[in-house]
N, C-alpha and C. Protein backbone atom coordinates (compact mmCIF):
# COMPACT_ATOMS: atom_id res chain seq x y z
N UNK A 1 0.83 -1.20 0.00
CA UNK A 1 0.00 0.00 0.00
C UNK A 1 0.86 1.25 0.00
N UNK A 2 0.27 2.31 -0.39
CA UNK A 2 0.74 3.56 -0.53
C UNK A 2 -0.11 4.45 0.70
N UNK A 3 0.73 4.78 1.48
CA UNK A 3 0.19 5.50 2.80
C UNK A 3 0.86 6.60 2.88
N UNK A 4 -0.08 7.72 3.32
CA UNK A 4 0.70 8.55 4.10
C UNK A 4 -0.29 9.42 5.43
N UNK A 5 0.74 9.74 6.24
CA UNK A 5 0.62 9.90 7.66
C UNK A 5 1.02 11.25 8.12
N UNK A 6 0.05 12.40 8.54
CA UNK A 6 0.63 13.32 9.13
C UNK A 6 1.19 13.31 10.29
N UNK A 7 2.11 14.18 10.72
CA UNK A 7 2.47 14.17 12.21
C UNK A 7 3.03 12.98 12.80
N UNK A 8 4.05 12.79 11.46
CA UNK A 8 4.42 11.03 11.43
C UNK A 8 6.17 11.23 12.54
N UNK A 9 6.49 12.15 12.98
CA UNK A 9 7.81 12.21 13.48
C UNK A 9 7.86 12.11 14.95
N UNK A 10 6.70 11.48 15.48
CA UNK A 10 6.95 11.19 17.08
C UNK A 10 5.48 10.81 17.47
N UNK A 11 5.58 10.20 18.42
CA UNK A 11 4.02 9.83 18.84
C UNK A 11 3.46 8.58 18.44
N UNK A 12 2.21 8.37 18.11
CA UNK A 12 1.63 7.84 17.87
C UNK A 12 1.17 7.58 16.12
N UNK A 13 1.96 9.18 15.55
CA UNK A 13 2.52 9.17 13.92
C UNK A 13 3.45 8.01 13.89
N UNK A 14 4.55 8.25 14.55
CA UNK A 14 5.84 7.99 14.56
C UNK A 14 5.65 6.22 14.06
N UNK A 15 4.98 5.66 15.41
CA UNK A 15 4.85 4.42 15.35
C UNK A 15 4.27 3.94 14.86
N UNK A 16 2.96 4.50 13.68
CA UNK A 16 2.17 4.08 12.95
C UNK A 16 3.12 3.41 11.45
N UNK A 17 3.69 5.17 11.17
CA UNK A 17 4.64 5.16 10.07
C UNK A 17 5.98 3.98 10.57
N UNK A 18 6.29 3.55 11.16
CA UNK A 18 7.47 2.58 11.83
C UNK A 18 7.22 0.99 11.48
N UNK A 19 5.53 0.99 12.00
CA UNK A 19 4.53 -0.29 11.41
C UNK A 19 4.77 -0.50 10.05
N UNK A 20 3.95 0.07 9.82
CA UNK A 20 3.50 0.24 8.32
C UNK A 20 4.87 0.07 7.21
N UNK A 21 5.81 0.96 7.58
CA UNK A 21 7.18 0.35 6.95
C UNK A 21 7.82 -0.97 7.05
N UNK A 22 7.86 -1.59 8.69
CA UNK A 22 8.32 -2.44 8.69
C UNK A 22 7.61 -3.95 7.77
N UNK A 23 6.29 -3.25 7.66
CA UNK A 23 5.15 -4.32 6.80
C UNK A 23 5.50 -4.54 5.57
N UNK A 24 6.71 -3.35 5.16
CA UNK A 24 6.98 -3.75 3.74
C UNK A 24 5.73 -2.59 2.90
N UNK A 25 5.33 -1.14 3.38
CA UNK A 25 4.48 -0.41 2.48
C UNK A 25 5.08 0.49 2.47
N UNK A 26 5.05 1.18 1.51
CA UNK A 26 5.19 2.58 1.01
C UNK A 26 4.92 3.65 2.01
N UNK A 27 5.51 4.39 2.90
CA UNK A 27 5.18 5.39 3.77
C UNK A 27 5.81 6.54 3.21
N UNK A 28 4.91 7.50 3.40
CA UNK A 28 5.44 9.47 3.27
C UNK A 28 4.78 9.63 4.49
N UNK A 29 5.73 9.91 5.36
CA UNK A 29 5.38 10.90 6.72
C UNK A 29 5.77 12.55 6.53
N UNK A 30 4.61 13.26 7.03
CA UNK A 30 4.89 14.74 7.28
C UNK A 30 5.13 15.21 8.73
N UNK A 31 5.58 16.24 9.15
CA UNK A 31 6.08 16.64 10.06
C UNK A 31 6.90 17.96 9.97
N UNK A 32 6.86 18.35 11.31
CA UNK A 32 7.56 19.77 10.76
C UNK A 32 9.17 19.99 11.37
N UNK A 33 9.69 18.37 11.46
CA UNK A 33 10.96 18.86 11.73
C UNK A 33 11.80 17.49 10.38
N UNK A 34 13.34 18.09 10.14
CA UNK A 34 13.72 17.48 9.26
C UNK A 34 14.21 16.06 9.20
N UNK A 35 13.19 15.22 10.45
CA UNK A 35 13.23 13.81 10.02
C UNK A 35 11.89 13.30 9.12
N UNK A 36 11.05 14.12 8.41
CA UNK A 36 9.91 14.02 8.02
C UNK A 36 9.82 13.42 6.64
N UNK A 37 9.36 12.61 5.42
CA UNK A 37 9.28 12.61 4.62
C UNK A 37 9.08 13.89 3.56
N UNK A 38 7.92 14.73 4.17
CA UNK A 38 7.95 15.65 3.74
C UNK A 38 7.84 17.36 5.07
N UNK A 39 8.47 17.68 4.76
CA UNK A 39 8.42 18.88 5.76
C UNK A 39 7.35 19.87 5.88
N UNK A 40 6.68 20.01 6.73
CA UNK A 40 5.13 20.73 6.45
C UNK A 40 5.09 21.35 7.73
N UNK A 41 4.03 21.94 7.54
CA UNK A 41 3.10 22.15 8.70
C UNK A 41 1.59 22.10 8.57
N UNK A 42 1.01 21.51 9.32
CA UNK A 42 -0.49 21.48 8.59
C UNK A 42 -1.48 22.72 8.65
N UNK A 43 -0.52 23.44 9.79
CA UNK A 43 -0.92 24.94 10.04
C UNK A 43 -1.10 26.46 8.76
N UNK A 44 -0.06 25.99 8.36
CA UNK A 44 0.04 26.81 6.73
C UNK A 44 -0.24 26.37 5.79
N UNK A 45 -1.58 26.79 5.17
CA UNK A 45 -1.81 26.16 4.13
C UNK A 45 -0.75 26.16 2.33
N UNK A 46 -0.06 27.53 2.80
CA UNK A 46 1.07 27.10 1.62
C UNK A 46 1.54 25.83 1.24
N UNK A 47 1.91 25.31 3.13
CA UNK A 47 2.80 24.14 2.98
C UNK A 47 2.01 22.77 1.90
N UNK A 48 0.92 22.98 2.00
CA UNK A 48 0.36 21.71 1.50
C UNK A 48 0.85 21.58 -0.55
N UNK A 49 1.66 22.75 -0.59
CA UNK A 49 1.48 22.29 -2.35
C UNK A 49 2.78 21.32 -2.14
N UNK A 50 3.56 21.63 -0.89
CA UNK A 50 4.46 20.67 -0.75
C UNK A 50 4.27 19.29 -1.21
N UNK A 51 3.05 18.90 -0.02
CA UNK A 51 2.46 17.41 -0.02
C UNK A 51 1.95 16.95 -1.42
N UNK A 52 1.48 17.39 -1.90
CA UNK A 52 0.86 17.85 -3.55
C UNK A 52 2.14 17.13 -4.41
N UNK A 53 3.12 17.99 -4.10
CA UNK A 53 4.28 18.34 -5.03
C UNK A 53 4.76 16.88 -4.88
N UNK A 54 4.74 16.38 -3.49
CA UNK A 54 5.91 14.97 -3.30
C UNK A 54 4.89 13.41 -3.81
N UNK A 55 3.95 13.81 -3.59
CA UNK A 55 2.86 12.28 -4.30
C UNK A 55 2.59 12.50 -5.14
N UNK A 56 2.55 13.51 -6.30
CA UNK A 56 2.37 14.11 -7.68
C UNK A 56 1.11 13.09 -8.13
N UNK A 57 0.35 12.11 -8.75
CA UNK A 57 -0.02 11.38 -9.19
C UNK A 57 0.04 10.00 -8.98
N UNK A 58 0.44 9.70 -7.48
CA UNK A 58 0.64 8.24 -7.05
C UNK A 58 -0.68 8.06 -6.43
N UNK A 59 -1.38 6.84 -6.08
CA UNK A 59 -2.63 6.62 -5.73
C UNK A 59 -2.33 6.84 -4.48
N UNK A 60 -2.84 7.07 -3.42
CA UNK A 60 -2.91 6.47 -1.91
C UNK A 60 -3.78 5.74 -1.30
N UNK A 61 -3.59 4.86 -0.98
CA UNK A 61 -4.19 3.66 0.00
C UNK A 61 -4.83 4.05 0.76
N UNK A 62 -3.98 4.65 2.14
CA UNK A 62 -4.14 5.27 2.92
C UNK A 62 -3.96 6.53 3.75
N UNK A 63 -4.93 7.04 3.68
CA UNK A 63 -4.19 8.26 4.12
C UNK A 63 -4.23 8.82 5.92
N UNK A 64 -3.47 9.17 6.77
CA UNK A 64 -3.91 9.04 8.61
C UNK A 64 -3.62 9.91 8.70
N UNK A 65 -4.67 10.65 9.21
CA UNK A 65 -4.70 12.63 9.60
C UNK A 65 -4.81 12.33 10.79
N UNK A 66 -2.93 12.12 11.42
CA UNK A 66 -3.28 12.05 12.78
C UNK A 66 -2.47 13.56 13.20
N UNK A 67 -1.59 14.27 12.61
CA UNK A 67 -1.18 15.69 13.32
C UNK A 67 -1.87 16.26 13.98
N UNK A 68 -1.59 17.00 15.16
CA UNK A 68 -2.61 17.84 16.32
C UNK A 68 -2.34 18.42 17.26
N UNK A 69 -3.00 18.91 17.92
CA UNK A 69 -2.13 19.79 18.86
C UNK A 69 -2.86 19.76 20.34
N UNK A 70 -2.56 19.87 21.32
CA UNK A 70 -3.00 19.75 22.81
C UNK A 70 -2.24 21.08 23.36
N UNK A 71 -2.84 22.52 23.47
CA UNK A 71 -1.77 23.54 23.57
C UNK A 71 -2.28 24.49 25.43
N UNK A 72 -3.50 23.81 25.55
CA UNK A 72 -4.16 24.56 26.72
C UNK A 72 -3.86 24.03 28.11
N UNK A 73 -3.17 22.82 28.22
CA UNK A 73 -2.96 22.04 29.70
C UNK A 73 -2.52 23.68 30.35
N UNK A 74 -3.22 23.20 31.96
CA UNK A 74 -2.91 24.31 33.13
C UNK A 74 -3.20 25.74 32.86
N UNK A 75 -4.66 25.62 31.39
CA UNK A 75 -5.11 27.04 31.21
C UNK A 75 -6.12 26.83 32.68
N UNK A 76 -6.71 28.67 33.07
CA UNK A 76 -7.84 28.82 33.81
C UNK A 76 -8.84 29.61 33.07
N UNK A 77 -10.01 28.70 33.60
CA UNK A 77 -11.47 29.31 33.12
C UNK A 77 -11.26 30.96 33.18
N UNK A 78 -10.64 31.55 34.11
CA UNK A 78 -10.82 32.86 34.81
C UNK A 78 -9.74 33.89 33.97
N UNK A 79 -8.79 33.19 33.10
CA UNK A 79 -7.80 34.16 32.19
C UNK A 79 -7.18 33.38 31.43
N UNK A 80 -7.55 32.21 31.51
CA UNK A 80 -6.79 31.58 29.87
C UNK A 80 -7.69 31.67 29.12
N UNK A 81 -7.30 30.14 28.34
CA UNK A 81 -7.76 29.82 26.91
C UNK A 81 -7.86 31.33 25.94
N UNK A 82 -7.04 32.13 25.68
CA UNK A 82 -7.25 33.20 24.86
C UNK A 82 -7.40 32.50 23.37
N UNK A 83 -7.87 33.82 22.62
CA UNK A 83 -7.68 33.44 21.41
C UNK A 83 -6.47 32.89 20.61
N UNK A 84 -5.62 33.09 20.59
CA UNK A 84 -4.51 32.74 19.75
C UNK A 84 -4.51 30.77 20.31
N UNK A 85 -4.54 30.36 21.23
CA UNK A 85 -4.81 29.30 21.59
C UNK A 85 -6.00 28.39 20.49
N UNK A 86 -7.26 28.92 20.65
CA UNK A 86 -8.33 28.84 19.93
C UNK A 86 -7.60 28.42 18.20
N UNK A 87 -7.73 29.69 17.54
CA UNK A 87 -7.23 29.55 16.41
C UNK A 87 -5.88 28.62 15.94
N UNK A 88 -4.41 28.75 16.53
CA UNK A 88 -4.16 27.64 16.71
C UNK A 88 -4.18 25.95 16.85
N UNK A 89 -4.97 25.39 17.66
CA UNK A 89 -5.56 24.60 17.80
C UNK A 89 -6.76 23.95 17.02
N UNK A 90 -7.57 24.74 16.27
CA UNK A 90 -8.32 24.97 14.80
C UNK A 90 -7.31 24.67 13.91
N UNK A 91 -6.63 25.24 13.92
CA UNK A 91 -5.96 25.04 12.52
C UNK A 91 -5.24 24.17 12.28
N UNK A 92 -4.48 23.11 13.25
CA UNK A 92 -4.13 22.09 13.32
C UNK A 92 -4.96 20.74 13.27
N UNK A 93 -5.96 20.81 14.62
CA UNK A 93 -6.82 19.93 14.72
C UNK A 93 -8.11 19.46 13.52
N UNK A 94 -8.30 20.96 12.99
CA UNK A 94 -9.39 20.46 12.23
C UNK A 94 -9.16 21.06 10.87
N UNK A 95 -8.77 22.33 10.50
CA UNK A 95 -8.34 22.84 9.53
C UNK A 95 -7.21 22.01 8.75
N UNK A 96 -6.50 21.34 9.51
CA UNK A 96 -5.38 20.69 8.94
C UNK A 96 -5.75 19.45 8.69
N UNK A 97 -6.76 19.28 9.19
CA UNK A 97 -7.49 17.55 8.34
C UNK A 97 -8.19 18.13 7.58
N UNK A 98 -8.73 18.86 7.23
CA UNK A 98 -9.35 19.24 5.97
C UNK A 98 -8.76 19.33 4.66
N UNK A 99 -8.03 20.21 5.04
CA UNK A 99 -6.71 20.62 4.06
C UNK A 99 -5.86 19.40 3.34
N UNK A 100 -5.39 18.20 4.18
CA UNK A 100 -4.65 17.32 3.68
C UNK A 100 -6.14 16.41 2.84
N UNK A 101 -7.01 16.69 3.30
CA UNK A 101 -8.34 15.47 2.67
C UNK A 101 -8.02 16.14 1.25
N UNK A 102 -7.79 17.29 0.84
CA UNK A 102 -8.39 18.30 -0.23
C UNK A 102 -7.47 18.14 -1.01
N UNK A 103 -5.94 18.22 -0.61
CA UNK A 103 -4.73 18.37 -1.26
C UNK A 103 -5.16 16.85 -1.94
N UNK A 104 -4.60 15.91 -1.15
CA UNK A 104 -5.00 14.24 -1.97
C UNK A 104 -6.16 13.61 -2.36
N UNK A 105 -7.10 14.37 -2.54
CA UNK A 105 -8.42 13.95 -2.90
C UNK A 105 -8.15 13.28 -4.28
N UNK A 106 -7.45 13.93 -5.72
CA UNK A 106 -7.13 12.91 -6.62
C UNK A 106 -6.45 11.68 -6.13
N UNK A 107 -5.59 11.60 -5.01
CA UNK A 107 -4.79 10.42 -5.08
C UNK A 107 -5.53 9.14 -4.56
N UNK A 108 -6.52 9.61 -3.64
CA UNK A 108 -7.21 8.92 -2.87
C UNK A 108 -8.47 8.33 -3.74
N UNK A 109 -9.30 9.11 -4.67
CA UNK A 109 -9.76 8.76 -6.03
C UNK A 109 -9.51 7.67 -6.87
N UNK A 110 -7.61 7.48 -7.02
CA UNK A 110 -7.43 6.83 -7.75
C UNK A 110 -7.12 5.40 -7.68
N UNK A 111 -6.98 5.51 -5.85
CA UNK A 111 -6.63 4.17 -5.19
C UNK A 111 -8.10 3.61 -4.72
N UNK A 112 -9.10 4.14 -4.63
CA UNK A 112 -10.51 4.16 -3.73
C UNK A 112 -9.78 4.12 -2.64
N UNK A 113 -8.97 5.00 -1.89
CA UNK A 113 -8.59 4.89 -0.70
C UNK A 113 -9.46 5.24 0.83
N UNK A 114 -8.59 4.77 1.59
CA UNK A 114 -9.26 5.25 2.65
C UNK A 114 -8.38 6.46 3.45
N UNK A 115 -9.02 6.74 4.46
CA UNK A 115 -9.09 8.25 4.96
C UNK A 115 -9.55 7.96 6.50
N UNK A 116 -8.51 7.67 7.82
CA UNK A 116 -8.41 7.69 9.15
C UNK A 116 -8.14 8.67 9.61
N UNK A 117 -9.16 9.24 10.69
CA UNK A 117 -9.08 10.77 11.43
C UNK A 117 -8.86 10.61 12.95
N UNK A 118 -7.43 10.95 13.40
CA UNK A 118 -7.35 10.90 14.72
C UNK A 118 -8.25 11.77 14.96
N UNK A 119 -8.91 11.44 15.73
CA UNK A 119 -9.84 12.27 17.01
C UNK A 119 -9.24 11.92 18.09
N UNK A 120 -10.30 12.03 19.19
CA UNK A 120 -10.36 11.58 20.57
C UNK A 120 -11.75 11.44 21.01
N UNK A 121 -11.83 10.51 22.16
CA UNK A 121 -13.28 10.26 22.84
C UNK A 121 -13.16 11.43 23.59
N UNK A 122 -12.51 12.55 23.63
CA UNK A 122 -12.81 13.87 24.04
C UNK A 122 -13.20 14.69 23.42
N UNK A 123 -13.93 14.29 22.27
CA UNK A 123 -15.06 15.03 21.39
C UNK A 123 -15.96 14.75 21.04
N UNK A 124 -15.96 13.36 22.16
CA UNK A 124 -17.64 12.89 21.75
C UNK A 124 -18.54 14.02 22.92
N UNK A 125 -19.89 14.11 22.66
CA UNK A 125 -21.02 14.50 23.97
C UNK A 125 -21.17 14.05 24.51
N UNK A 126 -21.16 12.36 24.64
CA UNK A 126 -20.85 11.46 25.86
C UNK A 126 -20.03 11.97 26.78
N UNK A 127 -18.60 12.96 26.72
CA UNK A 127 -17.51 12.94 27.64
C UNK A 127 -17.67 13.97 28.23
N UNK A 128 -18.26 14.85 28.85
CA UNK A 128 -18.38 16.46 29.19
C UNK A 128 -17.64 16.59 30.49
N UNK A 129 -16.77 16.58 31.09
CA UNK A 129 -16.21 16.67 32.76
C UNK A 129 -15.48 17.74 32.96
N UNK A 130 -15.54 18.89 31.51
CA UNK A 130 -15.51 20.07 32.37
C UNK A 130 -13.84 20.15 31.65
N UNK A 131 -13.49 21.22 31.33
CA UNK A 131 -11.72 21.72 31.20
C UNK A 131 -12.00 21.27 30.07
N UNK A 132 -10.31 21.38 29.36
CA UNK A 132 -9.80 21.11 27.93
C UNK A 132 -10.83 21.88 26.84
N UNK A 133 -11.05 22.94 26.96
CA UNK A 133 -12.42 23.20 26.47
C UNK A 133 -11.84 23.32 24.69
N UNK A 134 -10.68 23.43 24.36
CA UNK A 134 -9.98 24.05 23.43
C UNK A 134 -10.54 22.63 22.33
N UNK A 135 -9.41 21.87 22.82
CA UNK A 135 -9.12 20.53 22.42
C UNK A 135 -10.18 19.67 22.51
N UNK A 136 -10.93 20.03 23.43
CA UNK A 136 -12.32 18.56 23.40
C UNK A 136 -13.48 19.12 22.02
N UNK A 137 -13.32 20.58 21.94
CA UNK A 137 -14.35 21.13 20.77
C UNK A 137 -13.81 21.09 19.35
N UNK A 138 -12.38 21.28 19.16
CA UNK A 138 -11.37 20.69 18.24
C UNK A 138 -11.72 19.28 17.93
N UNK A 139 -11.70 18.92 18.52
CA UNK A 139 -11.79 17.49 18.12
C UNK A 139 -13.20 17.02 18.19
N UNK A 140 -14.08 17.40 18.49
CA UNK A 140 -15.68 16.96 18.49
C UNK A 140 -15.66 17.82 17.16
N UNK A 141 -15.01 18.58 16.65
CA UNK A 141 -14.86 19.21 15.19
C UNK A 141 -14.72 18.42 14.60
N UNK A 142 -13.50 17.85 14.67
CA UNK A 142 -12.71 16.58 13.89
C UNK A 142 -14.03 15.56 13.41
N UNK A 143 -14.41 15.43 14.90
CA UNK A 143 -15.37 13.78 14.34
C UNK A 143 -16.72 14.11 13.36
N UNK A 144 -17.06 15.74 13.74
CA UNK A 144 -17.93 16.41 12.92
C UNK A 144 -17.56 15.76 11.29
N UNK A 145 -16.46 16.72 11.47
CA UNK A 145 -16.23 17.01 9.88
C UNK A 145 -15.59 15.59 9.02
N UNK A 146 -14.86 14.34 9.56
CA UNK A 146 -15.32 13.17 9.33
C UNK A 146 -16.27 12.19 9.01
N UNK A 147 -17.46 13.01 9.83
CA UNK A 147 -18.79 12.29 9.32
C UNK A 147 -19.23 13.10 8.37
N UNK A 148 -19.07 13.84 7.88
CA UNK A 148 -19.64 14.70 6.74
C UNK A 148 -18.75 14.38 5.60
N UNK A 149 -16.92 14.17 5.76
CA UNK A 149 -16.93 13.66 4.55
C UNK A 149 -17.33 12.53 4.30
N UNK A 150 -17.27 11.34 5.01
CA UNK A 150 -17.78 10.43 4.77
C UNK A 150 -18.83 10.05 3.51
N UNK A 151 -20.08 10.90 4.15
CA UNK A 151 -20.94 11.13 3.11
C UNK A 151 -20.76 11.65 1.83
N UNK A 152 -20.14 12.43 1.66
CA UNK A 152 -19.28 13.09 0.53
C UNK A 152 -18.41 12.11 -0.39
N UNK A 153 -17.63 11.41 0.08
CA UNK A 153 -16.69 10.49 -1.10
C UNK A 153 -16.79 9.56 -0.41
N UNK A 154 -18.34 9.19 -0.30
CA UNK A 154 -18.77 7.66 -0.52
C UNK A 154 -19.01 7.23 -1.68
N UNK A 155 -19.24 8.05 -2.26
CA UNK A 155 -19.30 8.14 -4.12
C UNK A 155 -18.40 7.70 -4.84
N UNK A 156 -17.25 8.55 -4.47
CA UNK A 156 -15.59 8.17 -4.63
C UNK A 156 -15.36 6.33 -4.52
N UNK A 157 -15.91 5.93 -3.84
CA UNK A 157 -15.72 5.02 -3.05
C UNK A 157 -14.47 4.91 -1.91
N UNK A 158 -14.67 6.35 -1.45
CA UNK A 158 -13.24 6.58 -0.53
C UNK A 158 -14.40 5.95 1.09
N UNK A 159 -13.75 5.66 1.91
CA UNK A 159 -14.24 5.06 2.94
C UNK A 159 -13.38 6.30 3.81
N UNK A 160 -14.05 6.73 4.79
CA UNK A 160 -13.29 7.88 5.80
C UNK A 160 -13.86 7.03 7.56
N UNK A 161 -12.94 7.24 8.29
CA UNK A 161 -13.02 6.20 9.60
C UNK A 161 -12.54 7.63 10.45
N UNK A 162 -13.13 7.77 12.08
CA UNK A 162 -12.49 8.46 13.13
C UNK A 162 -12.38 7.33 14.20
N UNK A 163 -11.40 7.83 14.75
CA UNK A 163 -10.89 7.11 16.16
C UNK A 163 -10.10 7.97 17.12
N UNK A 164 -10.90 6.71 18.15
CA UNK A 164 -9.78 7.30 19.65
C UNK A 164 -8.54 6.56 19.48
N UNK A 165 -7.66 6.93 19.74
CA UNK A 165 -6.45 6.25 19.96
C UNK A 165 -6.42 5.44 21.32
N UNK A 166 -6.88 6.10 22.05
CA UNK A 166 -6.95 5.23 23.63
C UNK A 166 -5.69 6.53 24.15
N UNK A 167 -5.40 7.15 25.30
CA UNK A 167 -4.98 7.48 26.47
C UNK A 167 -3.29 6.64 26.21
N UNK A 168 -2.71 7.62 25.18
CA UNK A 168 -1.27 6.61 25.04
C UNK A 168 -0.08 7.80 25.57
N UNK A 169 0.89 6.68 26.17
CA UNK A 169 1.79 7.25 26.93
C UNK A 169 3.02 8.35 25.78
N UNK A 170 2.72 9.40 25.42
CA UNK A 170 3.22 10.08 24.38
C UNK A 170 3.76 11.70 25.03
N UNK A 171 4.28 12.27 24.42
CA UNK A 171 4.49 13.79 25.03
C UNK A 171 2.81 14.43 25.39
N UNK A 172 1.87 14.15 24.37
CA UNK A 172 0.89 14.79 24.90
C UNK A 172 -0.38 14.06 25.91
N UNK A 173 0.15 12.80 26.07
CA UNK A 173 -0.65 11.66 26.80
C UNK A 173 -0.46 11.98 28.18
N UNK A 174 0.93 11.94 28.46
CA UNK A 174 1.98 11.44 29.25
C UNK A 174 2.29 10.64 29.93
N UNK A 175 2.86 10.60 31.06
CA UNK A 175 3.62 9.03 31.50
C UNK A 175 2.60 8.45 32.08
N UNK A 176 1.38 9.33 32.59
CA UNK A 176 0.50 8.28 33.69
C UNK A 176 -0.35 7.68 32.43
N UNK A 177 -0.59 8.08 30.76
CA UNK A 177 -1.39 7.26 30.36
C UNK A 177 -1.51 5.82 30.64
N UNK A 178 -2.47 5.73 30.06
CA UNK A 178 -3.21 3.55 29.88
C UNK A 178 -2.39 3.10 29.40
N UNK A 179 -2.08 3.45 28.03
CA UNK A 179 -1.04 2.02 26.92
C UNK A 179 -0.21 2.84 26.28
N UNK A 180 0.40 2.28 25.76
CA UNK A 180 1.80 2.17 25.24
C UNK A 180 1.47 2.94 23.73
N UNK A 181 2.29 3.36 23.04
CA UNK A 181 2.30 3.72 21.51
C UNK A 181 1.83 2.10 20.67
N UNK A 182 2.85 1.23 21.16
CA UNK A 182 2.96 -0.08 20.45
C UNK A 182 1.14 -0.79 20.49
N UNK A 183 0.80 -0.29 21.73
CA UNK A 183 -0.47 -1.02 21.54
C UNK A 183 -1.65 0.05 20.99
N UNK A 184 -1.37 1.37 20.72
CA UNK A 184 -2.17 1.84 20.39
C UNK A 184 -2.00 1.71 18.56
N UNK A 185 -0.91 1.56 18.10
CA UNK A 185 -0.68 1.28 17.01
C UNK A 185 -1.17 0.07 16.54
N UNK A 186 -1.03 -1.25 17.24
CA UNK A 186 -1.48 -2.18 16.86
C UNK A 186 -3.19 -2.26 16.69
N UNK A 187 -3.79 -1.37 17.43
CA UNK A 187 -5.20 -1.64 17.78
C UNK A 187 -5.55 -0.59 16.19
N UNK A 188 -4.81 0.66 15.71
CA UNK A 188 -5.23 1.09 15.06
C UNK A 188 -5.31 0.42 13.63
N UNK A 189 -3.47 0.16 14.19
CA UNK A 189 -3.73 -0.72 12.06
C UNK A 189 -4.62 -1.67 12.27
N UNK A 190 -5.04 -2.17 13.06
CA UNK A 190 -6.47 -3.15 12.97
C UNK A 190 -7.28 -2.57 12.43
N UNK A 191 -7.84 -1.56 13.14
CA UNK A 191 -8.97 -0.76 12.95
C UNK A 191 -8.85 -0.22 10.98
N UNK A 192 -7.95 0.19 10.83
CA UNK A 192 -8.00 1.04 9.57
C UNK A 192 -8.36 -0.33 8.57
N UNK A 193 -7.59 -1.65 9.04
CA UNK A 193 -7.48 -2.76 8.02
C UNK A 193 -8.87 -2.75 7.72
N UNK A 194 -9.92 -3.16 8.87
CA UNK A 194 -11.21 -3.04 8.29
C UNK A 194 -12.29 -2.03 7.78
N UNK A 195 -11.58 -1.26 8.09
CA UNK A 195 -12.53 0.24 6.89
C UNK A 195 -12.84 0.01 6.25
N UNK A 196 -13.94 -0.16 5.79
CA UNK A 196 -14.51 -0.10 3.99
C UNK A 196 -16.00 0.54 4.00
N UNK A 197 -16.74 0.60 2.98
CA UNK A 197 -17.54 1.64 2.53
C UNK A 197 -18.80 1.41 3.14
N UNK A 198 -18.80 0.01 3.83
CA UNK A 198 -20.10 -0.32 4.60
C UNK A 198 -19.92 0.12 6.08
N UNK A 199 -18.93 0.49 6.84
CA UNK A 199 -18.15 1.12 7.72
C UNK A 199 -18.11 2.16 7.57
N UNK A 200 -17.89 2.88 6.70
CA UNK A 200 -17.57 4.70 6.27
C UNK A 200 -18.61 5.34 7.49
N UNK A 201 -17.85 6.34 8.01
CA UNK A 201 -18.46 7.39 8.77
C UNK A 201 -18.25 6.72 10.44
N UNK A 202 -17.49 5.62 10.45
CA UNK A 202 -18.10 5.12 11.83
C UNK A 202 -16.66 5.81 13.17
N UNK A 203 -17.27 6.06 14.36
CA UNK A 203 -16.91 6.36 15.08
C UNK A 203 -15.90 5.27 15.99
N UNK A 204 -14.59 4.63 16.17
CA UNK A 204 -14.17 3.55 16.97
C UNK A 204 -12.90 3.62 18.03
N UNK A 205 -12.97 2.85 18.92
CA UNK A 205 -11.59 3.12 19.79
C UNK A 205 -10.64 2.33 19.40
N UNK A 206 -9.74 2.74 19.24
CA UNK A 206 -8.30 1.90 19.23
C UNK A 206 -8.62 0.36 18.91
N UNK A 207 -9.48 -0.20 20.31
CA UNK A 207 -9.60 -1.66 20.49
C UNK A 207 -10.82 -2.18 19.79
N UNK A 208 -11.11 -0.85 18.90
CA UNK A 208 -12.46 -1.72 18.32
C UNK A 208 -13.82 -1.80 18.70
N UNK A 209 -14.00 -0.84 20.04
CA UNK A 209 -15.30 -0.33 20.63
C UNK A 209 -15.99 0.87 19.48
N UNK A 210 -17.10 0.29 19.43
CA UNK A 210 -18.12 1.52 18.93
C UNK A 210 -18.27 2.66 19.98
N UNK A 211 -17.79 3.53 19.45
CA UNK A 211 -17.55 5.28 20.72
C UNK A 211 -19.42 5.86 20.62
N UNK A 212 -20.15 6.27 20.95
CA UNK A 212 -20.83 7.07 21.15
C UNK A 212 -20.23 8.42 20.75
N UNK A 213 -20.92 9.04 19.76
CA UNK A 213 -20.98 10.25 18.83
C UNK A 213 -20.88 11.48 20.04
């Protein structure tokens, strides 16, 4: 397969793109430092003629809009979360999955590919406990605008999937998370393996739980 992976240079990118290579597939990871396949930011939309520029006409398989950002830890209701936070966090979280859907929309066309959207179960309405207000609406964005393409290039026969990753021990997890990168990776390439068009739009965790919207 022909994959590519935002926010592939650490994390839960990192180890996706690490998988997926060692499987013997084709990986382009983006990232914005110079261990990246391609050097980006998902923040500037300039950067994307980059991404454009480096898959020119190759199909993609798969494509994992997992880049994102977590920028508000230890804000207060009473004088944080300012704007620049806000917008920021938009433009990564949800603007920047848009953007990469748009840039490879031919490539993804030509493979009937599919299309995996990190979210989090911190954007479902099930989860409300108050804080993260930035990042839990970011990402209840995310799963928004996932289910809407869905509907959109089902036509395509592109299949589009969101998921939780599960609570993984990462810079933005941190050490007290649940699991490991290795097992959140494993639970995902599961998850993506079975995507297909009778699936399109569906909401899942890591391990394969149906999330509540």
């Amino acid at each position: 397969m022909n994959i590519v992976i935002t926010g592939a240079t650490r994390g839960i990118g990192a180890g996706l793109a690490a998988h997926y290579k060692a499987a013997g597939h084709q990986v382009t990871g983006t990232g914005r430092s110079d261990g990246a396949d391609v050097v980006m930011d998902v923040t500037r939309p300039a950067d994307f003629a980059k991404l454009g520029a480096a898959l020119g006409t190759q199909p993609v398989d798969l494509l994992v809009c997992n880049a994102g950002v977590y920028l508000e830890k230890g804000q207060s209701i009473d004088d944080g979360y300012d704007a620049d936070i806000w917008a920021k966090s938009f433009a990564a979280n949800v603007t920047g999955v848009f953007l990469t859907v748009q840039t490879l929309l031919p490539n993804l066309r030509a493979a009937k590919g599919k299309v995996a959207i990190i979210s989090s179960q911190m954007g479902s309405d099930t989860r409300a406990p108050g804080g993260s207000y930035i990042y839990r609406a970011s990402k209840a964005a995310a799963l928004n605008l996932g289910r809407n393409l869905a509907v959109d290039l089902k036509g395509d026969g592109i299949a589009v999937g969101i998921y939780h990753p599960g609570w993984v021990r990462t810079d933005m997890g941190g050490d007290a998370a649940a699991i490991s990168v290795d097992e959140s990776v494993a639970g995902l390439s599961a998850r993506f393996a079975t995507l297909d068009i009778a699936s399109t739009g569906s909401f899942l965790t890591w391990d394969g739980q149906v999330h509540p919207f």
